[in-house]
Protein backbone atom coordinates (compact mmCIF):
# COMPACT_ATOMS: atom_id res chain seq x y z
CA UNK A 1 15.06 -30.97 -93.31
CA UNK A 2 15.98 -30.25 -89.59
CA UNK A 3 13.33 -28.94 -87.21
CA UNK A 4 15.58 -25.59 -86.18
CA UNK A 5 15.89 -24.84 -90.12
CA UNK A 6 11.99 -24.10 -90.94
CA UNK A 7 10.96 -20.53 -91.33
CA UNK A 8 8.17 -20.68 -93.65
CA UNK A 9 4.88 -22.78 -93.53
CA UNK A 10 6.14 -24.18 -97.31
CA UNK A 11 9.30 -25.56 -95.08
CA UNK A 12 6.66 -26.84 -92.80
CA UNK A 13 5.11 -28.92 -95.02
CA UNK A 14 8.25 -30.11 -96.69
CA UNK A 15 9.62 -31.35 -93.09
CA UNK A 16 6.11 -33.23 -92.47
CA UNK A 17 6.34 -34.39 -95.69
CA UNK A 18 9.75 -35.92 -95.57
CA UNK A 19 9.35 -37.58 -92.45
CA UNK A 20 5.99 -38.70 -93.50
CA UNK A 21 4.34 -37.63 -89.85
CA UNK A 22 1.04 -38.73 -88.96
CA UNK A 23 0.95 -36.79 -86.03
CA UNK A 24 2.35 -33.15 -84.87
CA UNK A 25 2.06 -31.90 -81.40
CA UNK A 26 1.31 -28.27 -81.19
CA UNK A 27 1.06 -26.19 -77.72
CA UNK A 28 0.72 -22.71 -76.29
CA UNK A 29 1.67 -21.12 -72.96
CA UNK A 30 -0.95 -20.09 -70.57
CA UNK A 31 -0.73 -17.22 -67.65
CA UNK A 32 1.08 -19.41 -65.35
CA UNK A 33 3.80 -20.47 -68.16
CA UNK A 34 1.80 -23.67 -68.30
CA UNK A 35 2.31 -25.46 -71.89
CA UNK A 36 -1.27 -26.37 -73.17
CA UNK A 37 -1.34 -28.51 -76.02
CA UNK A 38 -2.34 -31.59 -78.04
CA UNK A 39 -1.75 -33.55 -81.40
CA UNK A 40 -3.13 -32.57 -84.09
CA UNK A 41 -3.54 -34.82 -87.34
CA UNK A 42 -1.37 -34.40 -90.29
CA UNK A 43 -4.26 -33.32 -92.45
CA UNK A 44 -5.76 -30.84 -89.46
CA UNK A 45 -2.53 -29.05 -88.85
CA UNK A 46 -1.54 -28.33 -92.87
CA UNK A 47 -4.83 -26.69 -92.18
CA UNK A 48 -4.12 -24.92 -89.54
CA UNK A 49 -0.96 -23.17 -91.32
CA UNK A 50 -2.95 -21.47 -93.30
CA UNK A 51 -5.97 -20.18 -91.21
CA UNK A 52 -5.14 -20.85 -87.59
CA UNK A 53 -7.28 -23.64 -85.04
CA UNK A 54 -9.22 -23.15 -82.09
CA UNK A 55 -8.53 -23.96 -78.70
CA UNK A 56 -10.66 -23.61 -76.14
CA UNK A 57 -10.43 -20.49 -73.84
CA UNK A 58 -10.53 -21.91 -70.89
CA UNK A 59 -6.74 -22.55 -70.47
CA UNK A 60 -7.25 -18.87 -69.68
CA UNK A 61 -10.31 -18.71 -67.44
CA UNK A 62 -8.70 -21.40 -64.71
CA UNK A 63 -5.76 -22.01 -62.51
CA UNK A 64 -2.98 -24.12 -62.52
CA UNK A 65 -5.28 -26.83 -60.82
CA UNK A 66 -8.05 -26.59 -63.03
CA UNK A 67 -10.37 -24.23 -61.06
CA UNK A 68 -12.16 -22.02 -62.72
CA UNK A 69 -11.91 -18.23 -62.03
CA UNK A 70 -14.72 -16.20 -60.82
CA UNK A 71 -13.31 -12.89 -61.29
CA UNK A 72 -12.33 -12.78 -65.18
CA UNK A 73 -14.31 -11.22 -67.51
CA UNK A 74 -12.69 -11.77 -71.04
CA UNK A 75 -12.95 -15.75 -70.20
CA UNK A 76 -15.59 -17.19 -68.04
CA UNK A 77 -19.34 -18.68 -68.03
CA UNK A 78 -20.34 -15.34 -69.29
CA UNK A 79 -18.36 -16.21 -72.10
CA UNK A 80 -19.79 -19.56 -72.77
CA UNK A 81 -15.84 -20.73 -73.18
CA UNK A 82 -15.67 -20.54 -76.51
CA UNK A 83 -12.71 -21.10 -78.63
CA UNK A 84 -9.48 -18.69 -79.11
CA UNK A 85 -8.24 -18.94 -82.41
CA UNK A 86 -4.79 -19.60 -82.67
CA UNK A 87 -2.11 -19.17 -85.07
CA UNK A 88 1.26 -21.47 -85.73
CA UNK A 89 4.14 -20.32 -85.79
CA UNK A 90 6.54 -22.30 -87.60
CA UNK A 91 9.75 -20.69 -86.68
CA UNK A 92 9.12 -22.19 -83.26
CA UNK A 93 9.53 -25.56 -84.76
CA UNK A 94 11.33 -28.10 -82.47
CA UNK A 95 12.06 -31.60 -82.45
CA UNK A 96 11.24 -33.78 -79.90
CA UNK A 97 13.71 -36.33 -78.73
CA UNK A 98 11.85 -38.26 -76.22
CA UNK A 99 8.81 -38.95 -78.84
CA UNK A 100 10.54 -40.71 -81.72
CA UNK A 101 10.81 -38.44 -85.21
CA UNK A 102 8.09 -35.93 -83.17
CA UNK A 103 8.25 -32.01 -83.80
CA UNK A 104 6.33 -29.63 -81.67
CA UNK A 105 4.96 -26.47 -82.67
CA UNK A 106 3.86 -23.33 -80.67
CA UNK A 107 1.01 -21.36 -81.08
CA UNK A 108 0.13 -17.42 -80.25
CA UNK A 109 -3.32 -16.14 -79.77
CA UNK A 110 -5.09 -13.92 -82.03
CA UNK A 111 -8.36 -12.14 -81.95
CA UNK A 112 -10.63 -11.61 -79.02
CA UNK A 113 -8.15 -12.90 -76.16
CA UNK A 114 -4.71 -11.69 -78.13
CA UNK A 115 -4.36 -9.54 -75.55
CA UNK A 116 -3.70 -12.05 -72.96
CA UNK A 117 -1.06 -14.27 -74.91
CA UNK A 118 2.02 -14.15 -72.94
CA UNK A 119 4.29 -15.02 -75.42
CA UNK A 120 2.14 -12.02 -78.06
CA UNK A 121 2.56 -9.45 -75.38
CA UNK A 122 6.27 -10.35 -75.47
CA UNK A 123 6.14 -9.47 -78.80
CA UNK A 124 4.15 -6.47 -79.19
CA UNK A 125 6.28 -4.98 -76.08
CA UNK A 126 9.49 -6.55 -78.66
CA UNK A 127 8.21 -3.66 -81.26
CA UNK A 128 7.87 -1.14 -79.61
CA UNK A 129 11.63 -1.98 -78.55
CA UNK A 130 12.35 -1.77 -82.21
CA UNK A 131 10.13 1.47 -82.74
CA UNK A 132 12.91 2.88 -80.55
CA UNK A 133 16.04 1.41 -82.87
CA UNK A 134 16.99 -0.65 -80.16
CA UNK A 135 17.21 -5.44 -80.31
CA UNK A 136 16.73 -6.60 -76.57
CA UNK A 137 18.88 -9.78 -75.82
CA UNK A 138 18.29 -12.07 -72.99
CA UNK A 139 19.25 -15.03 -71.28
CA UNK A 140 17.75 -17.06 -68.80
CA UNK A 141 18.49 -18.80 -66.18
CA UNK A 142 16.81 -21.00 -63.72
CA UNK A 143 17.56 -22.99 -60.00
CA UNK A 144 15.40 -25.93 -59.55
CA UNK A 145 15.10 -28.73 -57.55
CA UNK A 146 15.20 -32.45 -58.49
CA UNK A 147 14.16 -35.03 -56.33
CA UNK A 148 15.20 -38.57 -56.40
CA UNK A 149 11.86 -40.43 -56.53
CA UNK A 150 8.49 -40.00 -59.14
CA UNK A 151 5.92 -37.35 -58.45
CA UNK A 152 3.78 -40.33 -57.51
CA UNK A 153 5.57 -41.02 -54.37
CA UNK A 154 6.00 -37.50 -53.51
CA UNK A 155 1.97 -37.31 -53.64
CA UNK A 156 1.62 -40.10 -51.52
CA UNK A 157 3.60 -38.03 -48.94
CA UNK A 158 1.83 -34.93 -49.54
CA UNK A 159 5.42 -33.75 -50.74
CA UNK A 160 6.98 -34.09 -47.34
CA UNK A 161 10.12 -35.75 -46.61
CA UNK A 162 11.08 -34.94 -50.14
CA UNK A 163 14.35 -37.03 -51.40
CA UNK A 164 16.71 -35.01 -53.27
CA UNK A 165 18.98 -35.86 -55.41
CA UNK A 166 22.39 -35.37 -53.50
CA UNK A 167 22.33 -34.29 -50.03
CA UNK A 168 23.85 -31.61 -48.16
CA UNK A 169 24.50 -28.02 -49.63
CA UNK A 170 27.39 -28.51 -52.20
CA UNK A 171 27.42 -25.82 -54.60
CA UNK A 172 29.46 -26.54 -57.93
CA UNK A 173 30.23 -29.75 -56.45
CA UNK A 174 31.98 -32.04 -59.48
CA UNK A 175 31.43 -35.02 -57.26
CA UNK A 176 27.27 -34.48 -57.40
CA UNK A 177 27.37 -33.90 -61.07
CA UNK A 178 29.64 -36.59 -61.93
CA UNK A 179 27.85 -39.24 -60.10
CA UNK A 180 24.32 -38.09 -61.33
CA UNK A 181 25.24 -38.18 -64.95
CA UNK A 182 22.36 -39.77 -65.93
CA UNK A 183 20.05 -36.37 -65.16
CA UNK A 184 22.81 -34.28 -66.54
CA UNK A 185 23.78 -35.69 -69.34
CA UNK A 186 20.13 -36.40 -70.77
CA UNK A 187 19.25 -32.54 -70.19
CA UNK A 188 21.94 -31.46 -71.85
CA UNK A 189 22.00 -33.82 -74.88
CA UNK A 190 18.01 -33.05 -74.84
CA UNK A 191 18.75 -29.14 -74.50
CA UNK A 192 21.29 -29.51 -77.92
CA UNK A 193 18.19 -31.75 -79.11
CA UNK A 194 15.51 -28.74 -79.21
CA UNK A 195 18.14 -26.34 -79.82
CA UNK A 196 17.88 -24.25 -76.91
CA UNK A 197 21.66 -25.06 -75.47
CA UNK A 198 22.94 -24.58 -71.90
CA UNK A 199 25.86 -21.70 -71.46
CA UNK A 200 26.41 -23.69 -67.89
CA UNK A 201 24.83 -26.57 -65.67
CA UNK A 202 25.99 -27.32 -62.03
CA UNK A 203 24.95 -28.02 -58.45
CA UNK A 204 23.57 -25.26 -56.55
CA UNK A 205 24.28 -24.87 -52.75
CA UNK A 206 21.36 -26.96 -51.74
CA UNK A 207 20.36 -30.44 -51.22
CA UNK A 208 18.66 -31.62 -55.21
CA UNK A 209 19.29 -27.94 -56.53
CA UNK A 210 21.15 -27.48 -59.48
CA UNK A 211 21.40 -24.39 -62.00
CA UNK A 212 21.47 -24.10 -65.42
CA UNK A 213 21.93 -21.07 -67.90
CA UNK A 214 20.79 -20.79 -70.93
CA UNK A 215 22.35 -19.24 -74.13
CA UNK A 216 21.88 -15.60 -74.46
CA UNK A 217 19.66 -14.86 -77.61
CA UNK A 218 16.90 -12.27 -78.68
CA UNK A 219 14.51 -11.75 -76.67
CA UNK A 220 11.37 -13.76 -78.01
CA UNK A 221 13.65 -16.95 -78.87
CA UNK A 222 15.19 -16.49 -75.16
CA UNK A 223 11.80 -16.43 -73.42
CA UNK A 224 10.32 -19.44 -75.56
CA UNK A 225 13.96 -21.32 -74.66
CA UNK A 226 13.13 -20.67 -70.82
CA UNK A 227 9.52 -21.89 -71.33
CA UNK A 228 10.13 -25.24 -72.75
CA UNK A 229 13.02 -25.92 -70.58
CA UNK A 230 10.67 -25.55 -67.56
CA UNK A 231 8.13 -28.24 -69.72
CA UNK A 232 10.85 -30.45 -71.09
CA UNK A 233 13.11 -30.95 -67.50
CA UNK A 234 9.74 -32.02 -66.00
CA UNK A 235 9.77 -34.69 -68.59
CA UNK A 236 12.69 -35.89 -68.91
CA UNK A 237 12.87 -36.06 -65.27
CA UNK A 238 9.35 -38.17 -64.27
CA UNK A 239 10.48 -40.23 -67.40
CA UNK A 240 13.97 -41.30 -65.41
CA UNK A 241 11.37 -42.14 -62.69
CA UNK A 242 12.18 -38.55 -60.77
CA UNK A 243 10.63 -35.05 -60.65
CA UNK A 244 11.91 -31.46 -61.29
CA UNK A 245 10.04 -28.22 -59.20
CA UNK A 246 10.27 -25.21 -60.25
CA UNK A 247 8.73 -23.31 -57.19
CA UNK A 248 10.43 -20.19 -55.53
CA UNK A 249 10.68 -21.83 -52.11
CA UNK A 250 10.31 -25.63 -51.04
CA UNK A 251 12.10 -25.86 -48.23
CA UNK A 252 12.23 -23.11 -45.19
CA UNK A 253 15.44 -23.94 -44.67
CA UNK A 254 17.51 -24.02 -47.80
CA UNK A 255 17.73 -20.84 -50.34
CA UNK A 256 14.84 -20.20 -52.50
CA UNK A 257 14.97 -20.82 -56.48
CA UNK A 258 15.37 -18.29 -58.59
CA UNK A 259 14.64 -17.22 -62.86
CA UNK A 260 17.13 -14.80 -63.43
CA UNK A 261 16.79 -12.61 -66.89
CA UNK A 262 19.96 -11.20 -68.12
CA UNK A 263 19.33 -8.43 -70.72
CA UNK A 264 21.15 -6.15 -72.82
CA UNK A 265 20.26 -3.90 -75.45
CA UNK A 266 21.49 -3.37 -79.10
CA UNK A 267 21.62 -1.27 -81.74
CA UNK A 268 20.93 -1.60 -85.27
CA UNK A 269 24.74 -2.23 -85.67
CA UNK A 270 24.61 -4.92 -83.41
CA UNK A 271 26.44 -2.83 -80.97
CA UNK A 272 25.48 -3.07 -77.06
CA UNK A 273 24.81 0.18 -76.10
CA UNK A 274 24.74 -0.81 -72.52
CA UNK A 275 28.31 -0.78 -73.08
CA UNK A 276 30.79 2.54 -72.57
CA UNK A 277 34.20 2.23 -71.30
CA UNK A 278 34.38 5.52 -70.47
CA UNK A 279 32.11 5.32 -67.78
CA UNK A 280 32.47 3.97 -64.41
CA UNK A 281 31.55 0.15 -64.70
CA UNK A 282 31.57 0.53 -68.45
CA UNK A 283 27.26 1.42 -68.10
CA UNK A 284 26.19 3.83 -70.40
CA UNK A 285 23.85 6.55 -70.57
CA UNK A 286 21.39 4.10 -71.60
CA UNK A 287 22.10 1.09 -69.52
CA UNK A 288 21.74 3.89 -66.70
CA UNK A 289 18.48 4.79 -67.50
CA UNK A 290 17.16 1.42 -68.18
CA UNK A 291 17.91 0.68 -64.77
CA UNK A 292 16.50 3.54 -63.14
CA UNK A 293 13.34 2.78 -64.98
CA UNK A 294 13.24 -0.88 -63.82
CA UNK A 295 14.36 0.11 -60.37
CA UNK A 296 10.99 3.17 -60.55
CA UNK A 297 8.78 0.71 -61.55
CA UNK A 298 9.85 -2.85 -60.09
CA UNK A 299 7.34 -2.45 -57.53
CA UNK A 300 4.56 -2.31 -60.06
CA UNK A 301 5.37 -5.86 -61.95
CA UNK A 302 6.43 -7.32 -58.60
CA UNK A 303 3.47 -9.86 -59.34
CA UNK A 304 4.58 -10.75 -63.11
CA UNK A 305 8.23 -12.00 -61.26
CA UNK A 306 6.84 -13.21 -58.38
CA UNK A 307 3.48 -14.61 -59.27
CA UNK A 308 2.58 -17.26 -56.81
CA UNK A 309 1.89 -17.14 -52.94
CA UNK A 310 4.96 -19.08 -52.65
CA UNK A 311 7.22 -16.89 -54.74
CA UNK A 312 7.27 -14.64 -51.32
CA UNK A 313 8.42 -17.17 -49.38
CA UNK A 314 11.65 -16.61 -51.24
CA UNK A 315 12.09 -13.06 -50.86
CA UNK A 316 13.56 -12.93 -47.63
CA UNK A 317 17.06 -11.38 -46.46
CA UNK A 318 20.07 -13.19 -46.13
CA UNK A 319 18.91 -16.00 -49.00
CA UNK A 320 19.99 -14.84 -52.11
CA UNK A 321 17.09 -13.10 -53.45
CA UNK A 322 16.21 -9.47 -53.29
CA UNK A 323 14.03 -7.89 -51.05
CA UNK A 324 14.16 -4.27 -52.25
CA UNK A 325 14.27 -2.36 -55.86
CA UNK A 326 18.03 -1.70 -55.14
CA UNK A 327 20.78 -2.32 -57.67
CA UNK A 328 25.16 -2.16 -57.35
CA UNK A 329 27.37 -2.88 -59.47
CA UNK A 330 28.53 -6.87 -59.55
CA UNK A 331 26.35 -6.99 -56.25
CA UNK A 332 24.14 -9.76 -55.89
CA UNK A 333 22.21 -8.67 -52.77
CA UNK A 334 19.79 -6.02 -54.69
CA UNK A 335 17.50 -6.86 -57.53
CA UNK A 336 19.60 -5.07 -60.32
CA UNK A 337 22.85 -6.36 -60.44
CA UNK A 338 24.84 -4.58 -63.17
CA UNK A 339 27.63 -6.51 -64.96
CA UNK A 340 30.54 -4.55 -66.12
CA UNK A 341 31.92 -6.58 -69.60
CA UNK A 342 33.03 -6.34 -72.82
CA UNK A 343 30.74 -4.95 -75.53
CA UNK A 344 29.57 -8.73 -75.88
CA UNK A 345 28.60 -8.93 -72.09
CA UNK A 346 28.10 -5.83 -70.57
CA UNK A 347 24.65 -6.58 -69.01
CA UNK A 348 21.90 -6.35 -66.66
CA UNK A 349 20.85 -8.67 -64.24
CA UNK A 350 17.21 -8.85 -62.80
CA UNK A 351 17.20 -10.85 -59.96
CA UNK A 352 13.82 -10.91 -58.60
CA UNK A 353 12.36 -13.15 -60.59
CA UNK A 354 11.83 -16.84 -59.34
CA UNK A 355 11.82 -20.17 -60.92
CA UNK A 356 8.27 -20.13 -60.97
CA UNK A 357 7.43 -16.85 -62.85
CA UNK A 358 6.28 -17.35 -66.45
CA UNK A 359 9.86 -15.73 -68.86
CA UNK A 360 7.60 -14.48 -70.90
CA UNK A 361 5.68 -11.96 -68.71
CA UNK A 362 8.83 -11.29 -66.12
CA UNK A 363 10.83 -10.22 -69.43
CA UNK A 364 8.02 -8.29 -71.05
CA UNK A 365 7.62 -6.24 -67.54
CA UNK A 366 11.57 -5.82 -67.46
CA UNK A 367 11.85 -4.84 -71.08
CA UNK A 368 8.89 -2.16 -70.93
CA UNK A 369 10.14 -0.72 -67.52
CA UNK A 370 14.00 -0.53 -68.77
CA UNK A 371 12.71 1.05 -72.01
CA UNK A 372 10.27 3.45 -70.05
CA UNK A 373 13.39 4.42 -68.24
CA UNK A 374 15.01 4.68 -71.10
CA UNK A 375 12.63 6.61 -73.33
CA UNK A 376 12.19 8.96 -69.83
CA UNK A 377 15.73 9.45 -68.97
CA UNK A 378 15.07 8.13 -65.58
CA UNK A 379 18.30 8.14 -63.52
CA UNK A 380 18.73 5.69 -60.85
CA UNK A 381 19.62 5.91 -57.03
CA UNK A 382 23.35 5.65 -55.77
CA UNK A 383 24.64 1.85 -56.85
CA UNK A 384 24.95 -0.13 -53.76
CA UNK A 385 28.41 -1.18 -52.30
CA UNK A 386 27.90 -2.88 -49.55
CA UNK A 387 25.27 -5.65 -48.18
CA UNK A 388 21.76 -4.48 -49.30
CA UNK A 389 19.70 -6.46 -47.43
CA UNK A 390 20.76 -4.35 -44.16
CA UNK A 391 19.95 -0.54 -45.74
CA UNK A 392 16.57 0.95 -44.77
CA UNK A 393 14.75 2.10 -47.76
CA UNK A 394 12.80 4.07 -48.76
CA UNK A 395 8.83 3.34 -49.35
CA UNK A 396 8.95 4.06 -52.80
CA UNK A 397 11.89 1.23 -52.74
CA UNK A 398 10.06 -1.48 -51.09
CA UNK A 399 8.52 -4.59 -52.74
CA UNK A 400 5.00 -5.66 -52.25
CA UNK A 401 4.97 -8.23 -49.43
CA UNK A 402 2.18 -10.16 -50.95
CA UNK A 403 0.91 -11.43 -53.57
CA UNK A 404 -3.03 -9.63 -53.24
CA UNK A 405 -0.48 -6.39 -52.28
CA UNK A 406 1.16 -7.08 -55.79
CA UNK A 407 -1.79 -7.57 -57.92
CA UNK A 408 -3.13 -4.45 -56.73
CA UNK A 409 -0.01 -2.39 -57.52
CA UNK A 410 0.01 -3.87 -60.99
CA UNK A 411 -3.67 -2.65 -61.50
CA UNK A 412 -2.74 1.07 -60.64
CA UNK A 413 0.11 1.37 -62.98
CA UNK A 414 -0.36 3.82 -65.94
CA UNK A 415 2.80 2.80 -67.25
CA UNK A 416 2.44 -1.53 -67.89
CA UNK A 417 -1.18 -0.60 -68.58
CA UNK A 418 0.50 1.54 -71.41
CA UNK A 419 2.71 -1.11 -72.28
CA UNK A 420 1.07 -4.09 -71.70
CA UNK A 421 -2.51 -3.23 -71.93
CA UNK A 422 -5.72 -2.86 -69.95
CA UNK A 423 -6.66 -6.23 -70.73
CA UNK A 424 -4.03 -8.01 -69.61
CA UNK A 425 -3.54 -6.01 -66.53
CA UNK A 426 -6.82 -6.42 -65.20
CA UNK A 427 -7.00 -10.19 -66.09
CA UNK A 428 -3.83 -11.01 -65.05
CA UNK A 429 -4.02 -9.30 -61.60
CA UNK A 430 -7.64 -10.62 -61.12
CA UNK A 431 -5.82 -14.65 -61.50
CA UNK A 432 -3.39 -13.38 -58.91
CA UNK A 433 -6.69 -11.88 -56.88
CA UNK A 434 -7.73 -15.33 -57.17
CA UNK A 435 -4.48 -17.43 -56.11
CA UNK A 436 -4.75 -15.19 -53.03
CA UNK A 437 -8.45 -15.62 -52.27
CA UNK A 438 -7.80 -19.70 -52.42
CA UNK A 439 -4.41 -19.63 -50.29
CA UNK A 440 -6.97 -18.07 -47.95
CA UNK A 441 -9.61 -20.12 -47.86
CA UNK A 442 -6.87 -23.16 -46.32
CA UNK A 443 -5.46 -24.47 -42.97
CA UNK A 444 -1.73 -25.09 -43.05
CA UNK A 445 0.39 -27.26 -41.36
CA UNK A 446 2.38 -24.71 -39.48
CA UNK A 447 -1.45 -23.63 -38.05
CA UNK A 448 -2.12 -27.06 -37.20
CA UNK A 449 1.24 -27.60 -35.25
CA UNK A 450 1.52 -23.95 -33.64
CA UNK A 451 -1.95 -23.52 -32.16
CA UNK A 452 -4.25 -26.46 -32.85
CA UNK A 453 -3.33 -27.66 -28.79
CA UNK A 454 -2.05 -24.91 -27.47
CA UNK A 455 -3.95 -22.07 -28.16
């Protein structure tokens, strides 16, 4: 049996059985889109089909360096860091090309922490979708730098000087790709591998940036695609001796990196009822709504898109990332970009999102404010025509500027605590509390050039 074919636990077992594994490698995501994970013994994991594991809760109680939170209070010392159970889910089955006859398997939290899983709160927001009669589809896609050299080196250098590989800004450049097959040919024979193919893969305008898109599929399956790409690009690359980054903004002079999250809607036809070629742009009634409920509330899950201190680094005019809750029609200078198509591609693009947001929580936020919208008949501004960055908007239209600014507009939101819980809202915006309060607490190297003599 083939990793992609197991639904059940019984085709579990038959798949472990056949290849006679010793070992499996399960893994979860944390708050950051971090994969947490281990192997697990044959023996151990047959158990664990049937009445979950434990893992221990602090993979949500610290950062992505370790350090534990202060501010929490469903995970902490208080808590004595005991175990979250966890369940497997063997429709996530994979196999893993770069570890000889491996599969991995992911795991969603259940119990006392469920409310913090990202990829559960994908889910739960995923039924209330289809409490409403409607499937969400999604695809990602993601800009990220690789450098020529291993994260070692980089290190040594404190990541400066950085070597890219390819130099110069040469977007869809068929010389770069060609001559760096090696990269691009292993991802995509190793994105066919776990069965999450790439709909496109070329240079980005940018020295080591490249692009690639993944397949549109349903929501979950397109979120837990985006994950492990992140995870398994890292690999691949450190194990060719190089490194991948998936940060908004590593260089002040070159375009930041973004996630992108198509998304459409369908019915229980399978029709896209985005779609209406009637209509101006072919958007519907409902496509128009969704967008004027992502467009109310983007300010509110500014911090699930944009969740590090360097994800506004990015957001700056003039670099191909939004910088307001706009949208226009085919316009990529606002956050919404609507995509007139076919009833197969008639879509919505939301643009804010960087490389380094965790998919699942950017498309749960998107999902449950287009829905809101949708379920509120919320009509949108006037699409923008012309070059967004230069219109003066609104307040109501404005994007936090910070991350601590973002966290606390997440925390006074009736509507994602509504969708996405009081639990995760105040836990989530508490980490992002915390990012903040570290960035603080350290001198940079643009304070140390600008005023260490001078001032």
């Amino acid at each position: 049996m083939e990793a992609h074919k197991v639904r059940t636990a019984d085709d579990l077992r038959t798949l472990i059985q056949q290849r006679d594994l010793k070992q499996i490698k399960v893994g979860l995501y944390d708050i950051d889109g971090v994969m947490a994970g281990k192997y697990m013994s044959r023996d151990k994991f047959l158990s664990a089909l049937d009445g979950g594991f434990g893992f221990c809760d602090v993979v949500f109680g610290w950062d992505v360096g370790d350090k534990l939170y202060d501010n929490t209070k469903l995970t902490g010392w208080q808590r004595g860091y005991a175990d979250a159970q966890v369940r497997v889910i063997p429709e996530s089955c994979r196999e893993l090309p770069l570890e000889d006859n491996m599969i991995l398997l992911q795991g969603e939290v259940v119990g006392r922490l469920e409310g913090l899983c990202p990829r559960g709160l994908l889910r739960r927001v995923l039924q209330r979708a289809a409490n409403m009669g409607v499937t969400p589809m999604a695809g990602i896609e993601y800009e990220f730098l690789v450098a020529d050299e291993s994260n070692e080196s980089l290190l040594g250098r404190s990541y400066q000087d950085i070597r890219p590989l390819g130099r110069g800004a040469f977007g869809y450049s068929v010389l770069r790709n060609s001559v760096n097959t090696e990269f691009y040919h292993g991802l995509i024979q190793l994105c066919e591998a776990m069965n999450m193919p790439l709909e496109g893969f070329h240079e980005e305008t940018g020295p080591g940036q490249l692009e690639a898109a993944l397949g549109v599929d349903g929501a979950l399956r397109a979120a837990d695609n985006a994950a492990l790409f992140k995870t398994f690009a890292k690999v691949l690359a450190q194990k060719q001796g190089r490194t991948c980054s998936f940060m908004a903004k590593w260089h002040q002079e070159y375009s930041g990196q973004g996630g992108h999250i198509h998304i459409s809607l369908k019915n229980a036809a399978g029709d896209n009822i985005f779609h209406d070629a009637s209509q101006p742009g072919n958007i519907s009634r409902t496509m128009r709504h969704f967008i004027g409920g992502l467009q109310l509330l983007m300010p509110q899950i500014t911090s699930l898109a944009a969740p590090t201190i360097n994800s506004f680094r990015r957001l700056v005019p003039g670099y191909w990332a939004p910088t307001t809750a706009l949208w226009g029609i085919d316009n990529r200078t606002v956050s919404l970009r609507a995509i007139p198509g076919s009833n197969k591609s008639q879509r919505v693009e939301y643009r804010l999102p960087g490389a380094d947001c965790n998919p699942y929580l950017a498309l749960a936020s998107a999902l449950a404010a287009g829905l809101h919208g949708i379920e509120h008949e919320i009509e949108p501004d006037e699409a923008i025509t012309g070059n967004g960055y230069l219109l003066d908007v609104p307040p109501e239209r404005r994007l936090p500027r910070s991350l601590w600014e973002a966290a606390q507009t997440l925390k006074q939101s009736v509507v994602m605590r509504d969708w996405l819980g009081d639990d995760f809202v105040d836990h989530f915006a508490a980490t992002r509390e915390w990012e903040e309060r570290e960035f603080q607490r350290h001198v940079t190297d643009w304070e140390l050039n600008r005023y260490f003599e001078i001032i």
